[in-house]
PDB file of N, CA and C in Angstrom:
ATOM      1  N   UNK A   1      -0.386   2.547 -12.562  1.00  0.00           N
ATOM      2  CA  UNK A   1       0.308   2.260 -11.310  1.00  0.00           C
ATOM      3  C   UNK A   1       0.411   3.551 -10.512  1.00  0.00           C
ATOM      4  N   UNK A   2       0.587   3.492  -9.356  1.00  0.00           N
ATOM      5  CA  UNK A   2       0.755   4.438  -8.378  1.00  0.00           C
ATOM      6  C   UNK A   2       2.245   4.607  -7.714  1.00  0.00           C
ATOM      7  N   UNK A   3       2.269   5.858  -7.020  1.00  0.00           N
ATOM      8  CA  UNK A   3       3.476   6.309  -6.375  1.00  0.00           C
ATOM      9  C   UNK A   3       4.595   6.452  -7.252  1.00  0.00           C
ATOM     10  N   UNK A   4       3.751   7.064  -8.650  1.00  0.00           N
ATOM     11  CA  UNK A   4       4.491   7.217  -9.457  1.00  0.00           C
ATOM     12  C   UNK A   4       6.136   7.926  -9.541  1.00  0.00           C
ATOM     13  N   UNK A   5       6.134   8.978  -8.500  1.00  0.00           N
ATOM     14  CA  UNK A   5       7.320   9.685  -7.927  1.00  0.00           C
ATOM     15  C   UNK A   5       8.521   8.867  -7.408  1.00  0.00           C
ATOM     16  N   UNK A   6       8.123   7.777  -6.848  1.00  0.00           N
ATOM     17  CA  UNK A   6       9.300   6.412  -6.677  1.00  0.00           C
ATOM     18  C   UNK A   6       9.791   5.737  -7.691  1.00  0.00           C
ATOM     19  N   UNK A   7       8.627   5.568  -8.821  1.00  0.00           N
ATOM     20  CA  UNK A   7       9.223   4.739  -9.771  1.00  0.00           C
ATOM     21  C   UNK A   7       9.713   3.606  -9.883  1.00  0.00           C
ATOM     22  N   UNK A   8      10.586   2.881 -10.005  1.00  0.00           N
ATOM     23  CA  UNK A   8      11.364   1.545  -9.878  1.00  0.00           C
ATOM     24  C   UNK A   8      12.033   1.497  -8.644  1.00  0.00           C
ATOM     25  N   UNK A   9      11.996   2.410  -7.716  1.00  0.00           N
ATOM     26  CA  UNK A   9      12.324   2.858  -6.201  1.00  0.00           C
ATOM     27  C   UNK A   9      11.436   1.808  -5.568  1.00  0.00           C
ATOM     28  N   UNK A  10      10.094   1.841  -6.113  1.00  0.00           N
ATOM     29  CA  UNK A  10       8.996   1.720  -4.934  1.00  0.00           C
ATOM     30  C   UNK A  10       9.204   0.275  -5.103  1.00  0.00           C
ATOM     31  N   UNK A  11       8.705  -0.659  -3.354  1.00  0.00           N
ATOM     32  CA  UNK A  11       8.935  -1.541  -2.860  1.00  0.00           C
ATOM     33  C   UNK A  11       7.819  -2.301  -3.457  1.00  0.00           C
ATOM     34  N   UNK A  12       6.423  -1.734  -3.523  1.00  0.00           N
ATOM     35  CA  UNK A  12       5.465  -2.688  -4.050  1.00  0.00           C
ATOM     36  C   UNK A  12       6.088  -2.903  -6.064  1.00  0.00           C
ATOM     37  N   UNK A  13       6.581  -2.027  -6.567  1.00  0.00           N
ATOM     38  CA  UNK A  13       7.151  -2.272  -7.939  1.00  0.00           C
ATOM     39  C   UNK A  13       8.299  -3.089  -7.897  1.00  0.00           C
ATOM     40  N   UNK A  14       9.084  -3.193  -7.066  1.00  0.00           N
ATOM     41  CA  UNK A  14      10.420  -3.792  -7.369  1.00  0.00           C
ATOM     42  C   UNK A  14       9.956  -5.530  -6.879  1.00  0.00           C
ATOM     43  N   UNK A  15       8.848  -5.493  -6.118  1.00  0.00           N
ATOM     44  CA  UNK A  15       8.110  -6.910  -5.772  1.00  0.00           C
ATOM     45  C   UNK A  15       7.821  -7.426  -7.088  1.00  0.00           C
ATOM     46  N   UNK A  16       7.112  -6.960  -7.255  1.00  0.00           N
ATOM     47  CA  UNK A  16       6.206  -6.647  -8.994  1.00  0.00           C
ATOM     48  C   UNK A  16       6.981  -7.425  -9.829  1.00  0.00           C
ATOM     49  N   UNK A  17       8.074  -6.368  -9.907  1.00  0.00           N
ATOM     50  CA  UNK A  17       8.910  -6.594 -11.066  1.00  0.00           C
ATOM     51  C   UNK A  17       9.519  -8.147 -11.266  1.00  0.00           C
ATOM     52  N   UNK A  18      10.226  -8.124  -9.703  1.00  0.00           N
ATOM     53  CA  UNK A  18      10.550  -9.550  -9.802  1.00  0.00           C
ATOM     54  C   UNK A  18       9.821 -10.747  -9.765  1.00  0.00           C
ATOM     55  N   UNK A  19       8.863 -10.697  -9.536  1.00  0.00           N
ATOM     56  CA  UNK A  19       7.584 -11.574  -9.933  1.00  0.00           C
ATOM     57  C   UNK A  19       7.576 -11.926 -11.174  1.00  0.00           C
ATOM     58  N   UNK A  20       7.775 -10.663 -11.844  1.00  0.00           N
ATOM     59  CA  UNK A  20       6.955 -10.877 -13.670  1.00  0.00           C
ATOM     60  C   UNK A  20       8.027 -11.546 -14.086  1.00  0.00           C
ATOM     61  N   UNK A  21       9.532 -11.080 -13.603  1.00  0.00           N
ATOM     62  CA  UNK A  21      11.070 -11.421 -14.416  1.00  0.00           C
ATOM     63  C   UNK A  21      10.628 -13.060 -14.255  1.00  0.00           C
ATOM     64  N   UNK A  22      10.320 -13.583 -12.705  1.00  0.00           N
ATOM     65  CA  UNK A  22      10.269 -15.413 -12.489  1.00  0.00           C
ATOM     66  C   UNK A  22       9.284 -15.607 -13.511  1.00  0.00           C
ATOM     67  N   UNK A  23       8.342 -14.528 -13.790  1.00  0.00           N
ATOM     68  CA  UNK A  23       7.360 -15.250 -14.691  1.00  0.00           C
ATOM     69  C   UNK A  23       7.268 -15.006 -16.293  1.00  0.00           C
ATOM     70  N   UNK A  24       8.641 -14.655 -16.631  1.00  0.00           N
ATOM     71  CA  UNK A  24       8.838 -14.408 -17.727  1.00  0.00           C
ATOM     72  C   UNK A  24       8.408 -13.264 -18.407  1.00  0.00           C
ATOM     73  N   UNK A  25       7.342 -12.341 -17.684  1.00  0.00           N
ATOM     74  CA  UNK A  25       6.980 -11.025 -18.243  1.00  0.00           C
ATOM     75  C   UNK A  25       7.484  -9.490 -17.927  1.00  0.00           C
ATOM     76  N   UNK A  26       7.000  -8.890 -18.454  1.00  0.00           N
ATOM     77  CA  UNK A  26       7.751  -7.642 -18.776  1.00  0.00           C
ATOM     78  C   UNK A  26       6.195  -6.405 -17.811  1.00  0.00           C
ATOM     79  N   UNK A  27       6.513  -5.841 -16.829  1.00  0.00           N
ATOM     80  CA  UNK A  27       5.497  -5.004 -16.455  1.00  0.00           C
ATOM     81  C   UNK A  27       5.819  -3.567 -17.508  1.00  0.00           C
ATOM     82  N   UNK A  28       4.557  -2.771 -17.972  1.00  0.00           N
ATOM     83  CA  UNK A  28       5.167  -1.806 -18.554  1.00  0.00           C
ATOM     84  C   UNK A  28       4.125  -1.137 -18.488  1.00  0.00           C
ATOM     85  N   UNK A  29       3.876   0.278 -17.073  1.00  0.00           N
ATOM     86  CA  UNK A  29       2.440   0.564 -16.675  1.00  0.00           C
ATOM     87  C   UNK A  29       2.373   1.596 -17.641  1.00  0.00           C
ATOM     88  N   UNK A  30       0.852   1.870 -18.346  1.00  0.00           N
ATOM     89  CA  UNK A  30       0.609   2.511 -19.680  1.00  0.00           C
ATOM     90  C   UNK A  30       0.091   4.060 -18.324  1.00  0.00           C
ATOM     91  N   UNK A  31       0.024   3.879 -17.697  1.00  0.00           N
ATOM     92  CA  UNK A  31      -0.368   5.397 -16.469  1.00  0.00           C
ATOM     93  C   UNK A  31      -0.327   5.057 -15.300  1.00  0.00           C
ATOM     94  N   UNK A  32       0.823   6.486 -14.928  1.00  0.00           N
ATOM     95  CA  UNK A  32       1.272   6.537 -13.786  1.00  0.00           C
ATOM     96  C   UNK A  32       0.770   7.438 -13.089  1.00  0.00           C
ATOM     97  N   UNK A  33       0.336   7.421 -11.810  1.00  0.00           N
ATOM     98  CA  UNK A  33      -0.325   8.670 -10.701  1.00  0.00           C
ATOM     99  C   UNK A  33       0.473   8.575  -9.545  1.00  0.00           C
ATOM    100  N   UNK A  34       0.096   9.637  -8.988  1.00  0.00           N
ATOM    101  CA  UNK A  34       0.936   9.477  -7.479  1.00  0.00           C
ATOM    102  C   UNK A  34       0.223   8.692  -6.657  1.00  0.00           C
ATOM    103  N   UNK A  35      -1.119   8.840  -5.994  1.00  0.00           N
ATOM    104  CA  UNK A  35      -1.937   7.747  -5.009  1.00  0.00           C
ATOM    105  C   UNK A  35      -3.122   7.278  -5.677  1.00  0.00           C
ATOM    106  N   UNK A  36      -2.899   5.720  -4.744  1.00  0.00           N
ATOM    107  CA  UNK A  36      -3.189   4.691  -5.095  1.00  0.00           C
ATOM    108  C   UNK A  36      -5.203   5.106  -5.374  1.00  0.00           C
ATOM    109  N   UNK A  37      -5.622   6.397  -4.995  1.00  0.00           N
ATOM    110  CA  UNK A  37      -6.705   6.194  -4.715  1.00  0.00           C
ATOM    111  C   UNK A  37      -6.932   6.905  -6.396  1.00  0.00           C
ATOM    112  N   UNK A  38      -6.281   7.919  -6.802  1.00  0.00           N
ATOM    113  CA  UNK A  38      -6.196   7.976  -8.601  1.00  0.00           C
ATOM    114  C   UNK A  38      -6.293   7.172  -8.954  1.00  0.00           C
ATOM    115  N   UNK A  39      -5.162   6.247  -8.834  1.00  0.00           N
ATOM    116  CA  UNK A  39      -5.581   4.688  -9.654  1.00  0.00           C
ATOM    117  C   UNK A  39      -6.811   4.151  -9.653  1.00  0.00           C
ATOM    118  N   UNK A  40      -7.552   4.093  -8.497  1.00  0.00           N
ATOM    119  CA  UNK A  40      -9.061   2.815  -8.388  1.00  0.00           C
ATOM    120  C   UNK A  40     -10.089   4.425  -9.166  1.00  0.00           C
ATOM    121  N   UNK A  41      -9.563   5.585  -8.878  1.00  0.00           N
ATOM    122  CA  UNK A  41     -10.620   6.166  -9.259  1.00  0.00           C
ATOM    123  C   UNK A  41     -10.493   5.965 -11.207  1.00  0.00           C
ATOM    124  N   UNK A  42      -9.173   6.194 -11.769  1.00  0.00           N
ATOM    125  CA  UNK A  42      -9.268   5.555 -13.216  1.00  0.00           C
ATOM    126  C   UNK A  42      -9.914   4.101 -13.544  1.00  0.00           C
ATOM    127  N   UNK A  43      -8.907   3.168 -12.864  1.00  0.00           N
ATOM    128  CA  UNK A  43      -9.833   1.820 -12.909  1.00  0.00           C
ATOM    129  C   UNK A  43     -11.285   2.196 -13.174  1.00  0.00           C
ATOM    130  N   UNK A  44     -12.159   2.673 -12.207  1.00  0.00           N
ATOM    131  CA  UNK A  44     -13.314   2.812 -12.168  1.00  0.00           C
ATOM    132  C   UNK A  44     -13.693   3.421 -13.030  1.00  0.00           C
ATOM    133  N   UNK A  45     -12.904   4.031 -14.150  1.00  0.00           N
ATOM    134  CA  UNK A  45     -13.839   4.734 -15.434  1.00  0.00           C
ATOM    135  C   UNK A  45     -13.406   3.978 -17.003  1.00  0.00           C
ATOM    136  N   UNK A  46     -12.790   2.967 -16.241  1.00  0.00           N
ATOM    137  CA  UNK A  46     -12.398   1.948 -17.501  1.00  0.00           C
ATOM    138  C   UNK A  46     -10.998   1.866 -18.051  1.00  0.00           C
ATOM    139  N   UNK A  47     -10.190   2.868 -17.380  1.00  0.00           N
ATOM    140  CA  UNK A  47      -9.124   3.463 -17.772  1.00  0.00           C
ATOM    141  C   UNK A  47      -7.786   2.066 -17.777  1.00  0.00           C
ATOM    142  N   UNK A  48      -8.339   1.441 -17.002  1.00  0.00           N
ATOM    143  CA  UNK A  48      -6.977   0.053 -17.010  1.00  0.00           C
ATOM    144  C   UNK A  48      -7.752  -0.511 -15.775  1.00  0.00           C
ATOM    145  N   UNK A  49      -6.232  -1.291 -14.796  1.00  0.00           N
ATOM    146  CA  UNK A  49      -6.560  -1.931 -13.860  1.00  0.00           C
ATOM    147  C   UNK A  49      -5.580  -1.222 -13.225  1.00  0.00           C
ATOM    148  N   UNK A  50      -5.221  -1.604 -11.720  1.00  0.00           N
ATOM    149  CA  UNK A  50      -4.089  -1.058 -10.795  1.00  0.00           C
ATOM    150  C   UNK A  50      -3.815  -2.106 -10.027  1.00  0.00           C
ATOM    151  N   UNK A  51      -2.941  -2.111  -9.340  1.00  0.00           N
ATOM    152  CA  UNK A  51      -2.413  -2.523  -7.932  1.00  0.00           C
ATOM    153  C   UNK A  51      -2.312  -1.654  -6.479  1.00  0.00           C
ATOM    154  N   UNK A  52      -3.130  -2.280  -5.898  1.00  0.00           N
ATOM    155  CA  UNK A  52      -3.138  -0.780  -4.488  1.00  0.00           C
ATOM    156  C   UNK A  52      -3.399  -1.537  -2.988  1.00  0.00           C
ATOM    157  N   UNK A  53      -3.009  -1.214  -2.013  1.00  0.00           N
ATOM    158  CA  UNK A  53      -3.022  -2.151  -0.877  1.00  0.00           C
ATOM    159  C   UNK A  53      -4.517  -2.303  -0.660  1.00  0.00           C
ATOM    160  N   UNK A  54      -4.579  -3.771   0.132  1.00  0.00           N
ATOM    161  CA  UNK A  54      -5.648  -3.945   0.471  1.00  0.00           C
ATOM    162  C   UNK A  54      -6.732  -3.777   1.276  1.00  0.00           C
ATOM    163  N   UNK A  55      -5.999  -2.288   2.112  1.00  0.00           N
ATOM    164  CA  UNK A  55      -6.565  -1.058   2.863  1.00  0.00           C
ATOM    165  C   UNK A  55      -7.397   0.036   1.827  1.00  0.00           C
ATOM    166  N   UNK A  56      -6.629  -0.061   0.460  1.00  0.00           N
ATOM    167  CA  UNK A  56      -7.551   0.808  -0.159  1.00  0.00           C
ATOM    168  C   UNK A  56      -9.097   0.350  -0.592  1.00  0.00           C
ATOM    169  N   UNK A  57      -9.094  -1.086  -0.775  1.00  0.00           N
ATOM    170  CA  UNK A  57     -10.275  -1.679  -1.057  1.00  0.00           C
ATOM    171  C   UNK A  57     -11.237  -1.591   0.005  1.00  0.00           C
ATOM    172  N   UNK A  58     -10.682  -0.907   1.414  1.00  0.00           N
ATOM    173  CA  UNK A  58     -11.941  -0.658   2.211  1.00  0.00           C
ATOM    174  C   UNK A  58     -12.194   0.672   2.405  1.00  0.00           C
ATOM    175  N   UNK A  59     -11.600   1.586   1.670  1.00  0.00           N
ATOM    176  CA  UNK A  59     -11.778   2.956   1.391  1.00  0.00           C
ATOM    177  C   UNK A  59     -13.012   3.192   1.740  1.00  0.00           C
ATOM    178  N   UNK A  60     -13.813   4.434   2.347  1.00  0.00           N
ATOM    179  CA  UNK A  60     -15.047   4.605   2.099  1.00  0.00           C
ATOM    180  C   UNK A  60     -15.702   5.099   0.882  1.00  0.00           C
ATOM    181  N   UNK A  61     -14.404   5.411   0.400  1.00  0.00           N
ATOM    182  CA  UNK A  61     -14.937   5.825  -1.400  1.00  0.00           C
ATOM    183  C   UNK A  61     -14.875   5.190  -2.363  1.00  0.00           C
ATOM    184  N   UNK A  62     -14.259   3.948  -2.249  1.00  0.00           N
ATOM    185  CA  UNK A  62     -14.056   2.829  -3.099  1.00  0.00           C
ATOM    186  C   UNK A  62     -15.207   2.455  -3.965  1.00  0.00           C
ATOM    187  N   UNK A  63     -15.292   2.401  -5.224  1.00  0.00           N
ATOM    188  CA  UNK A  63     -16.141   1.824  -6.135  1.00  0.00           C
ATOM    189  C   UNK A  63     -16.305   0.966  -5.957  1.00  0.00           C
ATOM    190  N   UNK A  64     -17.702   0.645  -5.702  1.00  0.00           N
ATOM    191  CA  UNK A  64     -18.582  -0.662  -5.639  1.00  0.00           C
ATOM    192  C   UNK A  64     -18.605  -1.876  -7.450  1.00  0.00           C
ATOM    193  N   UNK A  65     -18.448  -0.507  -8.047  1.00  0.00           N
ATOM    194  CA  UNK A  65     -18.718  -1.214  -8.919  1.00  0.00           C
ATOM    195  C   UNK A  65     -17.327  -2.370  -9.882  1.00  0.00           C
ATOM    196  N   UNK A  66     -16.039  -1.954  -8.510  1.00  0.00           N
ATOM    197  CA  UNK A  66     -14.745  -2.638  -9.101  1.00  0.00           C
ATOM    198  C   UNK A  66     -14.346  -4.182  -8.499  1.00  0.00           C
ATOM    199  N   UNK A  67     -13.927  -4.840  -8.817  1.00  0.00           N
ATOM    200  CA  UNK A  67     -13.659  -5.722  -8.272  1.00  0.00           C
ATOM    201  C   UNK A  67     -12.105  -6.112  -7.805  1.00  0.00           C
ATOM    202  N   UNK A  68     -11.918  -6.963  -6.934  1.00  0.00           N
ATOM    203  CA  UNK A  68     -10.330  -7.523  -6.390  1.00  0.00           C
ATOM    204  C   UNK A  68     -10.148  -8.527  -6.209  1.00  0.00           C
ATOM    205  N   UNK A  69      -9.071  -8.480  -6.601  1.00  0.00           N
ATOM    206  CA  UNK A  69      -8.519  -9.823  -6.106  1.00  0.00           C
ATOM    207  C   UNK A  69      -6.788  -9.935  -5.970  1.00  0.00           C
ATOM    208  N   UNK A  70      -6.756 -10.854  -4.574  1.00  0.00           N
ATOM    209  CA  UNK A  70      -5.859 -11.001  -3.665  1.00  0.00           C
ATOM    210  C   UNK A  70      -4.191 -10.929  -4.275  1.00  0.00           C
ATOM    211  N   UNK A  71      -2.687 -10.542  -4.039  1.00  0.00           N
ATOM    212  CA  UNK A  71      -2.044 -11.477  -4.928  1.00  0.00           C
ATOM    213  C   UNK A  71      -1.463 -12.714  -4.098  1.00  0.00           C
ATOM    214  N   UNK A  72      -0.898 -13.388  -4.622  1.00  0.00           N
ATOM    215  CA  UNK A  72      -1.067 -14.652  -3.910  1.00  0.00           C
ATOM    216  C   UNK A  72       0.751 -15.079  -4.295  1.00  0.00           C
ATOM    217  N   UNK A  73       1.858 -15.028  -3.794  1.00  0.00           N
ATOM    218  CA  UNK A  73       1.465 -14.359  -2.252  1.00  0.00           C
ATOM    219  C   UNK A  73       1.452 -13.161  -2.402  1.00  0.00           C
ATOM    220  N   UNK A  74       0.920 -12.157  -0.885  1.00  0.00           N
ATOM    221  CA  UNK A  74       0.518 -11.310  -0.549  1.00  0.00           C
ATOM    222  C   UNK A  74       2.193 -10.997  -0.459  1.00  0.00           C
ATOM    223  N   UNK A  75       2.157  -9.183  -0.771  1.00  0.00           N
ATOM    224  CA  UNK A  75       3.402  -8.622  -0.287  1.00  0.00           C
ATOM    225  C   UNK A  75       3.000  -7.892   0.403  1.00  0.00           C
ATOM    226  N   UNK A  76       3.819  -8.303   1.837  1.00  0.00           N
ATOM    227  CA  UNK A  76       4.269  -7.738   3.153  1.00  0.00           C
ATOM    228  C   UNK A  76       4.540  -6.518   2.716  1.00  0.00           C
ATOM    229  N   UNK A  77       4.181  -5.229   3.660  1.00  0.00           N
ATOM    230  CA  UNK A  77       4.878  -3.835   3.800  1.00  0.00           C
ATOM    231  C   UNK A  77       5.158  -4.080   5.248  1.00  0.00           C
ATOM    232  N   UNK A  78       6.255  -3.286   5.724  1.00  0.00           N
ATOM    233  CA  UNK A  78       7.024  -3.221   6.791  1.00  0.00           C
ATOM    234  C   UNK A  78       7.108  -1.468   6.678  1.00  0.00           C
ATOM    235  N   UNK A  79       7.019  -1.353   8.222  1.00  0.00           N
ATOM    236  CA  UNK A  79       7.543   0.137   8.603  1.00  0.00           C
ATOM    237  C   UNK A  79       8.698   0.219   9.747  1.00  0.00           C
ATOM    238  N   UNK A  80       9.246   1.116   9.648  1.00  0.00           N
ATOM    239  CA  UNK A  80      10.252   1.242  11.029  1.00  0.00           C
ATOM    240  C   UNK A  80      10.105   3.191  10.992  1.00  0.00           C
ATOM    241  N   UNK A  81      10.454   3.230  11.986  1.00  0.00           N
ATOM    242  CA  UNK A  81      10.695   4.316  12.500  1.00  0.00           C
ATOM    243  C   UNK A  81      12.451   4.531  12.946  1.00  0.00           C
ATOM    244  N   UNK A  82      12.994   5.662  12.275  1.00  0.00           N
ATOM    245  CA  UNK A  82      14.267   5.434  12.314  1.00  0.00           C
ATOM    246  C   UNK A  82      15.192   6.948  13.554  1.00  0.00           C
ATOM    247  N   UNK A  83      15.831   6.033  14.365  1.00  0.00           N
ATOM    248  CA  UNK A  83      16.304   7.216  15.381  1.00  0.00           C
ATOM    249  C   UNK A  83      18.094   7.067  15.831  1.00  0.00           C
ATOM    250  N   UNK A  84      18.443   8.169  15.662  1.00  0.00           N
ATOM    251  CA  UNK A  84      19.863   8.019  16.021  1.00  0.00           C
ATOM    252  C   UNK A  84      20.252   6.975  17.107  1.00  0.00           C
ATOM    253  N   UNK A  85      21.425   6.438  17.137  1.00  0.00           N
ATOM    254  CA  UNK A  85      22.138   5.743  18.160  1.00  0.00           C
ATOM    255  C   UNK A  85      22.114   6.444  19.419  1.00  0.00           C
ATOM    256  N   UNK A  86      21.836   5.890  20.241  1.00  0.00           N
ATOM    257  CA  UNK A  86      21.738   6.920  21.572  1.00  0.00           C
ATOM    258  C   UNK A  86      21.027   7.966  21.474  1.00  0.00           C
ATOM    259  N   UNK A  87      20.162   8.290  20.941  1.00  0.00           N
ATOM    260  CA  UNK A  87      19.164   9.824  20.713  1.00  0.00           C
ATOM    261  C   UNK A  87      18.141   9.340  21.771  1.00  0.00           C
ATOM    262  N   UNK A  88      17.617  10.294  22.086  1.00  0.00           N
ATOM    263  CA  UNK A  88      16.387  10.785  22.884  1.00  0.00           C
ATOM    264  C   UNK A  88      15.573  11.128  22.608  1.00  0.00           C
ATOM    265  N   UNK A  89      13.953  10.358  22.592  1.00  0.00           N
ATOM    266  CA  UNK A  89      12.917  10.579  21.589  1.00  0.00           C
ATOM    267  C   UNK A  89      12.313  11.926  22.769  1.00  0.00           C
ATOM    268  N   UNK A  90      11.792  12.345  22.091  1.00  0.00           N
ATOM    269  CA  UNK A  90      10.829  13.932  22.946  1.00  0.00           C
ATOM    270  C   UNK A  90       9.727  12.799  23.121  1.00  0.00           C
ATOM    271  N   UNK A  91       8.886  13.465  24.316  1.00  0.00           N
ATOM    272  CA  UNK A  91       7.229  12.789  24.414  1.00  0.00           C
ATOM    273  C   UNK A  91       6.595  13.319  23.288  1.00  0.00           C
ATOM    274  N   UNK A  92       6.734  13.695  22.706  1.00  0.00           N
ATOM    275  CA  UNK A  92       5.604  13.940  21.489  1.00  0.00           C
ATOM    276  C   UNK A  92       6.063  13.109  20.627  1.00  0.00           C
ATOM    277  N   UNK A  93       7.237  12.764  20.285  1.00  0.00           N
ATOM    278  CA  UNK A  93       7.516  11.898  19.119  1.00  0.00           C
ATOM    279  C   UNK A  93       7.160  10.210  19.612  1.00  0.00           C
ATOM    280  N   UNK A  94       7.519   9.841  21.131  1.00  0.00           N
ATOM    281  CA  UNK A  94       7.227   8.477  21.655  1.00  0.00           C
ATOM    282  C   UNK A  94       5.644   8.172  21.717  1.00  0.00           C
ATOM    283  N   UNK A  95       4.583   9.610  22.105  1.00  0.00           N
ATOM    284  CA  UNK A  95       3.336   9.535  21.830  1.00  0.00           C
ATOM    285  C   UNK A  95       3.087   9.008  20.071  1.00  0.00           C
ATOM    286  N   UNK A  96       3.799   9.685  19.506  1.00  0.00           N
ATOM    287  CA  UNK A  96       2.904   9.588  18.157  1.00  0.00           C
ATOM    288  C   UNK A  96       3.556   8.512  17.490  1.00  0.00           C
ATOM    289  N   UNK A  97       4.700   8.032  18.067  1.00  0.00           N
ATOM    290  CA  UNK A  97       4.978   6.180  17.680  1.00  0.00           C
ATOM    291  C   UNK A  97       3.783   4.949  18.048  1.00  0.00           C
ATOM    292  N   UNK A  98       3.884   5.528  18.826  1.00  0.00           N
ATOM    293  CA  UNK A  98       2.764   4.874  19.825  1.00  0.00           C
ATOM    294  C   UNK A  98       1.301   4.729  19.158  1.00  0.00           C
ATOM    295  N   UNK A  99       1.304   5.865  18.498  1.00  0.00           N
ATOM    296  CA  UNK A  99      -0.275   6.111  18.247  1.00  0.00           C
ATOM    297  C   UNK A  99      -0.164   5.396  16.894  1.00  0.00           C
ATOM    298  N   UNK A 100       0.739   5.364  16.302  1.00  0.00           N
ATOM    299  CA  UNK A 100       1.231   4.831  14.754  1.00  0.00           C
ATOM    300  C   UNK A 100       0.869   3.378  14.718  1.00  0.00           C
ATOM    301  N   UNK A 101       1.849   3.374  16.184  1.00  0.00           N
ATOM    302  CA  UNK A 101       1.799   1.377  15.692  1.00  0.00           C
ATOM    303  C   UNK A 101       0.358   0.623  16.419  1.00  0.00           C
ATOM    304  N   UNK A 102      -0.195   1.661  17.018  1.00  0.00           N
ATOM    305  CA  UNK A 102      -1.940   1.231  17.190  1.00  0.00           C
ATOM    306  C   UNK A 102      -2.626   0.847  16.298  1.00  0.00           C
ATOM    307  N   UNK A 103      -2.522   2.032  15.249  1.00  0.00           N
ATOM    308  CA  UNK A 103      -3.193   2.538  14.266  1.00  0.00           C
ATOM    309  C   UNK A 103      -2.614   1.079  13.310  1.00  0.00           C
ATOM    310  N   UNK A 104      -1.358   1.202  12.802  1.00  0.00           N
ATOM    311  CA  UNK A 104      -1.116   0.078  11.957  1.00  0.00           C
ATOM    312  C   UNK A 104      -1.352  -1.607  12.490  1.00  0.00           C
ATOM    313  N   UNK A 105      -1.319  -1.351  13.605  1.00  0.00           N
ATOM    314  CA  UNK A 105      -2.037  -3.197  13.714  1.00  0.00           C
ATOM    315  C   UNK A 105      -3.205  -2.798  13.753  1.00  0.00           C
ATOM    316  N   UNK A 106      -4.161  -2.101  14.167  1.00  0.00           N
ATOM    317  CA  UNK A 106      -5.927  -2.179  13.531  1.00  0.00           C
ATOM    318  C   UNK A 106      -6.071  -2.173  12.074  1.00  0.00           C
ATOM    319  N   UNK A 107      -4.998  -1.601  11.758  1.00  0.00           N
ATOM    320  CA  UNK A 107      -4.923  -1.711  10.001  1.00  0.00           C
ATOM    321  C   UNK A 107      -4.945  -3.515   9.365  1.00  0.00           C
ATOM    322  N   UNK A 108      -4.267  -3.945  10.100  1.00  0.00           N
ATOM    323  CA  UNK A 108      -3.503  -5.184   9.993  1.00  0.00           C
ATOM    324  C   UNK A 108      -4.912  -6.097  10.606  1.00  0.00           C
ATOM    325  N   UNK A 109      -5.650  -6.158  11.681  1.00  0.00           N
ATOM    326  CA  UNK A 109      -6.384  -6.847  12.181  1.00  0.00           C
ATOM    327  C   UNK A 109      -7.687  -6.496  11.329  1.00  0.00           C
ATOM    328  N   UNK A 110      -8.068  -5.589  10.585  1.00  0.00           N
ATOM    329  CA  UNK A 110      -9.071  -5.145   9.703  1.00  0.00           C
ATOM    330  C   UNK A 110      -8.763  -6.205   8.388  1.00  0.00           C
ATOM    331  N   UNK A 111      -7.761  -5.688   8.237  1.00  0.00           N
ATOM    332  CA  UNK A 111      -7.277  -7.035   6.985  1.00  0.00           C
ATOM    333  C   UNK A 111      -7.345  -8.221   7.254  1.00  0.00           C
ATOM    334  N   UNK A 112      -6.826  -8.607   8.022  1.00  0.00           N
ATOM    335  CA  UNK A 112      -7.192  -9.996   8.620  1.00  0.00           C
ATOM    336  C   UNK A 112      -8.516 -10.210   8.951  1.00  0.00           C
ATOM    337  N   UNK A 113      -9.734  -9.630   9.066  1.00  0.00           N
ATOM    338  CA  UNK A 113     -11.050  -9.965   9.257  1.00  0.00           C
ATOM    339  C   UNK A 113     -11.513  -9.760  10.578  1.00  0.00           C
ATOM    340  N   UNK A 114     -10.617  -9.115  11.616  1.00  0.00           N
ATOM    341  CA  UNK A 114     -11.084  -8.657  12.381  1.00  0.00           C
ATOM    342  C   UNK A 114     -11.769  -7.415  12.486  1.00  0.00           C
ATOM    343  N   UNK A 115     -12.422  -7.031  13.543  1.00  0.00           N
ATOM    344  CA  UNK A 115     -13.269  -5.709  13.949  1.00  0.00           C
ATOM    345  C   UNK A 115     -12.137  -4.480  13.549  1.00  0.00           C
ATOM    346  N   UNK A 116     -12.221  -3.349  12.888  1.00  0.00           N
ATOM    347  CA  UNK A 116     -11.434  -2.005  12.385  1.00  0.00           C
ATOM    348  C   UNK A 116     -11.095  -1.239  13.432  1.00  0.00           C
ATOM    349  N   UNK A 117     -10.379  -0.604  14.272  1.00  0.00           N
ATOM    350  CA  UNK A 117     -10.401   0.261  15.093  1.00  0.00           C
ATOM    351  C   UNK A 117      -9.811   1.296  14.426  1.00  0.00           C
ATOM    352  N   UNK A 118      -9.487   2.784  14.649  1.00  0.00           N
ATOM    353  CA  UNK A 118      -8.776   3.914  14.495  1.00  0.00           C
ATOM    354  C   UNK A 118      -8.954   4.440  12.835  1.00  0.00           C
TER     355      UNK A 118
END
């Protein structure tokens, strides 16, 4: 598993977890890394399996030789950007919101089967 530094913190594990609890099982990852792209690169030498978003499967470095599959359902990630009550964003910070949430719906429309931008 990945984002090993969160631990039982992380949002894709605590999904996880409660999944396995409805399904009666026990997750208990035998290796932990920090990014998700360690993981597919172990996967890829036989080392186990992983869980990693479905942005990493279009990696340009992604092993051809691994396979995926979907989970069903899919867990949602959500982002926010977080700013004081009454604060005042600088133009550099409203630019690079901006450029963020471009970037994450081409992320989002790539997944969905549309054309990739950014």
């Amino acid at each position: 598993m990945s984002e090993a530094r969160w631990g039982a913190e992380d949002p894709l594990r605590r999904v996880l977890t409660d999944r396995a609890r409805e399904a009666r099982v026990t997750l208990r990852p035998q290796i932990e890394v920090e990014f998700q792209t360690a993981a597919v690169e172990l996967a890829s030498h036989g080392l186990g399996d992983s869980l990693v978003s479905y942005l990493v499967t279009r990696w340009p470095g992604y092993p051809g030789r691994l396979h995926w599959v979907p989970l069903d359902p899919p867990v949602v990630e959500r982002f926010a950007f977080i700013t004081r009550t009454g604060g005042v964003l600088s133009p550099a910070t409203r630019v690079f919101m901006d450029l963020a949430h471009t970037h994450t719906q081409a992320l989002q429309q790539a997944a969905d089967g549309g054309p990739a931008r950014g």
